[in-house]
N, C-alpha and C. Protein backbone atom coordinates (compact mmCIF):
# COMPACT_ATOMS: atom_id res chain seq x y z
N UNK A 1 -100.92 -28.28 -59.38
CA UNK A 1 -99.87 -27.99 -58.42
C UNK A 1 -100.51 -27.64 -57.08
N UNK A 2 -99.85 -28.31 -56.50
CA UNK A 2 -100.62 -27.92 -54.61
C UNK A 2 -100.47 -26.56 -54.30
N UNK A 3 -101.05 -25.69 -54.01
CA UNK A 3 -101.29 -24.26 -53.55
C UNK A 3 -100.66 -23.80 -51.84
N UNK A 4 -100.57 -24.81 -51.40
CA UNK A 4 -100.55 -24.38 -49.76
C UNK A 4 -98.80 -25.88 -49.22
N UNK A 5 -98.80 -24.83 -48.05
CA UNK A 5 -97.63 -26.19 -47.00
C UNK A 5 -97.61 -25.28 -46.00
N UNK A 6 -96.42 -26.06 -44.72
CA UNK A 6 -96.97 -25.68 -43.70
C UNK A 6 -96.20 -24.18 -43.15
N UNK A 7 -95.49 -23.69 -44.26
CA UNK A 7 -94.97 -22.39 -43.78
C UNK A 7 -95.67 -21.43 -44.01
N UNK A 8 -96.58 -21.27 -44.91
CA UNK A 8 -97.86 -20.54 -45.05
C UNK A 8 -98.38 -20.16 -44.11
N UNK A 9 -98.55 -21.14 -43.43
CA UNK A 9 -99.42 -21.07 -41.84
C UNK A 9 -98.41 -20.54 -40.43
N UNK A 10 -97.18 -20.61 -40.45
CA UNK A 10 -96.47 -20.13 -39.90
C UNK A 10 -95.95 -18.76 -39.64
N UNK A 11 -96.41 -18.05 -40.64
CA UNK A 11 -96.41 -16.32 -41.10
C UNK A 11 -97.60 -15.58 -40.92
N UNK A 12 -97.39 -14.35 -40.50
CA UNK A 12 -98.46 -13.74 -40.77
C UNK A 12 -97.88 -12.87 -41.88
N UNK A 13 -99.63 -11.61 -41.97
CA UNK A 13 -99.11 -10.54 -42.88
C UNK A 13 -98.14 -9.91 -42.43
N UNK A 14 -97.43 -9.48 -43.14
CA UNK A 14 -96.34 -8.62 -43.02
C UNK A 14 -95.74 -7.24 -44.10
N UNK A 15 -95.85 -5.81 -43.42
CA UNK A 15 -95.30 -4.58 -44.36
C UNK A 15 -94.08 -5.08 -44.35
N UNK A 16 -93.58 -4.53 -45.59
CA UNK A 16 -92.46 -4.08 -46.07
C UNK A 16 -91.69 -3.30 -44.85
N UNK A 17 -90.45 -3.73 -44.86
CA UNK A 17 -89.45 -2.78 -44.08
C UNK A 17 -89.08 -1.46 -45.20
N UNK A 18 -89.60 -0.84 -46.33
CA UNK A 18 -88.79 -0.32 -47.19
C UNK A 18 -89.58 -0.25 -48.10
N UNK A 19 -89.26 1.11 -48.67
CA UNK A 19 -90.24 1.15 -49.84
C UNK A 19 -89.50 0.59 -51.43
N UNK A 20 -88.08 -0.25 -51.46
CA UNK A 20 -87.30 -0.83 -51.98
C UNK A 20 -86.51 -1.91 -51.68
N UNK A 21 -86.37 -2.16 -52.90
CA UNK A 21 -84.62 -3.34 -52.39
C UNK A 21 -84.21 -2.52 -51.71
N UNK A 22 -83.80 -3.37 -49.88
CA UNK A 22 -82.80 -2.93 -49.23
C UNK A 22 -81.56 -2.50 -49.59
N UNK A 23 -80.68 -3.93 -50.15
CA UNK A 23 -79.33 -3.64 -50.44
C UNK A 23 -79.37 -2.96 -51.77
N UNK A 24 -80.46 -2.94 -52.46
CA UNK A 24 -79.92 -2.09 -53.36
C UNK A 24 -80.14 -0.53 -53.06
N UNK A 25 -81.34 -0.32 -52.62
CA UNK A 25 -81.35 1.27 -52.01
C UNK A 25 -79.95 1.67 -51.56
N UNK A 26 -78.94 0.93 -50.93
CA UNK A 26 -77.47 1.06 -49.94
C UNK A 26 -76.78 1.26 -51.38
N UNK A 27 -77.01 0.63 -51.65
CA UNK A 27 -75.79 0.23 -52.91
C UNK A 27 -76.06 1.46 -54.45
N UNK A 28 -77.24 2.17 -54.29
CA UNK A 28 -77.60 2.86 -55.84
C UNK A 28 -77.79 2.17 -56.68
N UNK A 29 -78.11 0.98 -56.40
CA UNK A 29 -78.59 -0.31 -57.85
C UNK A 29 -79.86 0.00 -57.95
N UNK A 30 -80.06 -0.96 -59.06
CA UNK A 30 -82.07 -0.83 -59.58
C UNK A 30 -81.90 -2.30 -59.23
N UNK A 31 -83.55 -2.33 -59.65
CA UNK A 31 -84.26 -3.81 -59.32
C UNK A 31 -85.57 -4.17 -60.28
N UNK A 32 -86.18 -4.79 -60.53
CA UNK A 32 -87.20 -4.92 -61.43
C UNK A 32 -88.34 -5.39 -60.82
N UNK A 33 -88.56 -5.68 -59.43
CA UNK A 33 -89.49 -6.15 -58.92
C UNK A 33 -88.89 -6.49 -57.59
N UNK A 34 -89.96 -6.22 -56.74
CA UNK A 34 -90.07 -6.59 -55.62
C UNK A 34 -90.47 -7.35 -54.72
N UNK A 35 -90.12 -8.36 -53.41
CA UNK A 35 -89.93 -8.94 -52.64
C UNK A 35 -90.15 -9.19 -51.12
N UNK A 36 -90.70 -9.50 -51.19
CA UNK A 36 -91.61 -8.85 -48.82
C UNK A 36 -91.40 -10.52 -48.25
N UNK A 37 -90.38 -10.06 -47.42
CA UNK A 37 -90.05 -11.90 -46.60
C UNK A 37 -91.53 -11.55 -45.10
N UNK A 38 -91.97 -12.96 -45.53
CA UNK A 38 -93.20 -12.32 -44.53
C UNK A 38 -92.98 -13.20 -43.26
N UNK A 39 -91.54 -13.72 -42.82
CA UNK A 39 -91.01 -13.32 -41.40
C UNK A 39 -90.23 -12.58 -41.04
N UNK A 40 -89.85 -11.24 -42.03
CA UNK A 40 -89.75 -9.96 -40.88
C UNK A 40 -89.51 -9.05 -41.75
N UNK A 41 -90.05 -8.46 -42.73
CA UNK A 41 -90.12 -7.97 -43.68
C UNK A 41 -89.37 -7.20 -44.46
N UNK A 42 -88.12 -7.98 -45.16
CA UNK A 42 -87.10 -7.36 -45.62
C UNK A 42 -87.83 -7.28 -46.66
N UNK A 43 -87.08 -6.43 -47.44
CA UNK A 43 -87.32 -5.93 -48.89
C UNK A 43 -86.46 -6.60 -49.83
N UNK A 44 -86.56 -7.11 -50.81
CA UNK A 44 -85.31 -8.17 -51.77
C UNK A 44 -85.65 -7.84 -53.27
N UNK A 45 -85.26 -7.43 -53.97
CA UNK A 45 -85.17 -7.64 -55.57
C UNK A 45 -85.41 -8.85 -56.13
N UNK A 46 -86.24 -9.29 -56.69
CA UNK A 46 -86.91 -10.70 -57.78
C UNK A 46 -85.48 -11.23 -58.47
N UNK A 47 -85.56 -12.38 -58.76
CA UNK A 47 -85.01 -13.07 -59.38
C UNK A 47 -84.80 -12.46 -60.57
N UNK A 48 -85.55 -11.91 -61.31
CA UNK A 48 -84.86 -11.27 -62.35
C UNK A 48 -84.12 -9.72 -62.54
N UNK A 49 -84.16 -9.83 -61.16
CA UNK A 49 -83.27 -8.68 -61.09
C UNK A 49 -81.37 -8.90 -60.96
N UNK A 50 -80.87 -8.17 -61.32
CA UNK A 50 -79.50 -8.71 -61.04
C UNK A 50 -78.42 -9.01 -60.05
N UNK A 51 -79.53 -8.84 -58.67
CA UNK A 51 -78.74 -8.94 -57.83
C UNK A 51 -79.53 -10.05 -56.84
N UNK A 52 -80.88 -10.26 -57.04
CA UNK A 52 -81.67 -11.32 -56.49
C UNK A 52 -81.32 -11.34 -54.93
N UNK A 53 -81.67 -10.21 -54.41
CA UNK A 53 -81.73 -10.10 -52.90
C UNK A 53 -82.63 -10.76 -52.19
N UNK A 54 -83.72 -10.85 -52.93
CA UNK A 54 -85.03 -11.79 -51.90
C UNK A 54 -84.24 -13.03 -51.62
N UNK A 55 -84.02 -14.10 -52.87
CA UNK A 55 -83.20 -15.21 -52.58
C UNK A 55 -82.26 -14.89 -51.78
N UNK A 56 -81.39 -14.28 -51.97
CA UNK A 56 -80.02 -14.15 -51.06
C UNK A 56 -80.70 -14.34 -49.56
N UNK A 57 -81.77 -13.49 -49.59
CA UNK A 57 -82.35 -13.51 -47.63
C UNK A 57 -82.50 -14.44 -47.88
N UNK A 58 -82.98 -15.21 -48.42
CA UNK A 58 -84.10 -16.66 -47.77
C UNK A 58 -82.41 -17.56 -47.52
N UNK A 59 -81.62 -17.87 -48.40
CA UNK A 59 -80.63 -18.52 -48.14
C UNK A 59 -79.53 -18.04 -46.77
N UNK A 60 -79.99 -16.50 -46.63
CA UNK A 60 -78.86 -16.36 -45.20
C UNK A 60 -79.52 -16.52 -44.26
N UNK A 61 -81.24 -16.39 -44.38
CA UNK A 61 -81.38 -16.45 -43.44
C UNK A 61 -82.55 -17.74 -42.33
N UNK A 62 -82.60 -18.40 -43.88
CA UNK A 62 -83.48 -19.49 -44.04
C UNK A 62 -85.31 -19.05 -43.84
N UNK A 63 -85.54 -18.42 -44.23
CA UNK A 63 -86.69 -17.46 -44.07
C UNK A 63 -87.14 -18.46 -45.16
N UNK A 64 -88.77 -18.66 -45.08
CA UNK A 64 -88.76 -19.46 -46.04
C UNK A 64 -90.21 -18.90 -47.06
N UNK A 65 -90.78 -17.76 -47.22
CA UNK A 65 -91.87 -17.07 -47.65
C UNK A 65 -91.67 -16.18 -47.68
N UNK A 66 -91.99 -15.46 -49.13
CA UNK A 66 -91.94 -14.51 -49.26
C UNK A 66 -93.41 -14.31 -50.02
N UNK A 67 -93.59 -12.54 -50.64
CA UNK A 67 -94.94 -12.15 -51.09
C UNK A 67 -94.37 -11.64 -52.39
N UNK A 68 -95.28 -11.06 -53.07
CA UNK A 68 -94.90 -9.81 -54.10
C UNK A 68 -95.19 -8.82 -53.69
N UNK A 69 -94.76 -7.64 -53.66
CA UNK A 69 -94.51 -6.40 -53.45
C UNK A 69 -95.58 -5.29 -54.52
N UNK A 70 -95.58 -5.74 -55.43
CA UNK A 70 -95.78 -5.15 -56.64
C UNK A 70 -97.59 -4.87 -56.92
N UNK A 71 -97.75 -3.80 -56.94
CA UNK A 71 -99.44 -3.15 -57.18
C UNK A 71 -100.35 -4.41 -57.88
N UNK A 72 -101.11 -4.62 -57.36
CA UNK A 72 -101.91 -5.64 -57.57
C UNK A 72 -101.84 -7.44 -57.92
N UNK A 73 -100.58 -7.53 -57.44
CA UNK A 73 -99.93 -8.43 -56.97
C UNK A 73 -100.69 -9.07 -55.87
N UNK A 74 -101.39 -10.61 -55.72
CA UNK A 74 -101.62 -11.61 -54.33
C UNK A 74 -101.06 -12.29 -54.18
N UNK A 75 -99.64 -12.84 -55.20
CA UNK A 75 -99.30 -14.25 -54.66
C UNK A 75 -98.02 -14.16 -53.75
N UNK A 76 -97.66 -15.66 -53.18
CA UNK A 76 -97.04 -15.84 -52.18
C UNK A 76 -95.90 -17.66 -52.78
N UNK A 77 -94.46 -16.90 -51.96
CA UNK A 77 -93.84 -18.30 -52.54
C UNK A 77 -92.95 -18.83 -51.79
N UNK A 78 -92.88 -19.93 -51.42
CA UNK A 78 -92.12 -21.31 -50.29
C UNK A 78 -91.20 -21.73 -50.91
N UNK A 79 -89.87 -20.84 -50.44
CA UNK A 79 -88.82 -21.45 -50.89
C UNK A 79 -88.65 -23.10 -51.04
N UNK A 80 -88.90 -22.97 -49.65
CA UNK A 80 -88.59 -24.76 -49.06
C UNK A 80 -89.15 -25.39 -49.63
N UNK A 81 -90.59 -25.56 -49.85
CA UNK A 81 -91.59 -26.67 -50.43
C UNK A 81 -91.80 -26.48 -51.95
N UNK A 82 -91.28 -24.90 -52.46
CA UNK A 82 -91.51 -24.75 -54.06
C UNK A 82 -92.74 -24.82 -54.20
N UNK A 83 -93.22 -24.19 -53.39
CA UNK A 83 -94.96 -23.95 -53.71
C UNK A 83 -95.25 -22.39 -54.08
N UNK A 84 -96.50 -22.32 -55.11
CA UNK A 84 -97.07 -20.97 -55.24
C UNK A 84 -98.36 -21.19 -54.49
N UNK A 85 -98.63 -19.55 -54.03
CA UNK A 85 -99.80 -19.61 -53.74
C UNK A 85 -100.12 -17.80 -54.10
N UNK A 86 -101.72 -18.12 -54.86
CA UNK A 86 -102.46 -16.93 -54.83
C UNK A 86 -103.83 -17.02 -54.95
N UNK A 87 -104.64 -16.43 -53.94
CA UNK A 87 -103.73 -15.18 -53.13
C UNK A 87 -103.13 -15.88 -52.00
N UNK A 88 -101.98 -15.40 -51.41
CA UNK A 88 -101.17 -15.47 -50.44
C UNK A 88 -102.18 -14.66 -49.28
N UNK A 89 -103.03 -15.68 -48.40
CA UNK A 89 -103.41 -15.07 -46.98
C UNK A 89 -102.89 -16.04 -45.98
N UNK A 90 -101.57 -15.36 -45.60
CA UNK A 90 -100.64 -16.43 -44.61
C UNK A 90 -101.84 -16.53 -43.46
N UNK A 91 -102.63 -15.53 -43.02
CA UNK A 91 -102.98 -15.49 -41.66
C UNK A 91 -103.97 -16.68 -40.99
């Protein structure tokens, strides 16, 4: 599987806005994993969480990379192109 495309290169690093899911921090929900959009660093809940906030950003806002959040976590993933990459060094 190809590792890289060209939104990779379009991002830099990027913190977390949040030390959680945004909407769920608002809302009192849980999440199971975490989410860092690394063009402007929202916070989103994983796909297997039940409310899948990372996706939700990338679709409102067409953001197209995100990271993992999660302690010893490197990889990085392109909505658009359906690419993985790890480690994820957008820079």
């Amino acid at each position: 599987m190809i590792d890289d495309c060209k939104h990779f290169h379009e991002v830099g690093p990027q913190a977390g806005n949040t030390d959680g899911c945004e909407e769920c921090l608002k809302s009192g929900d849980s999440w199971v994993h975490l989410r860092v959009c690394l063009n402007c660093g929202h916070v989103g809940c994983c796909d297997d969480s039940k409310n899948r906030h990372a996706t939700r950003h990338h679709r409102a806002t067409g953001h197209p990379v995100i990271r993992s959040d999660e302690p010893g976590e490197t990889w990085g993933w392109c909505y658009v192109d359906q690419v993985f990459k790890d480690p994820v060094n957008p820079a």
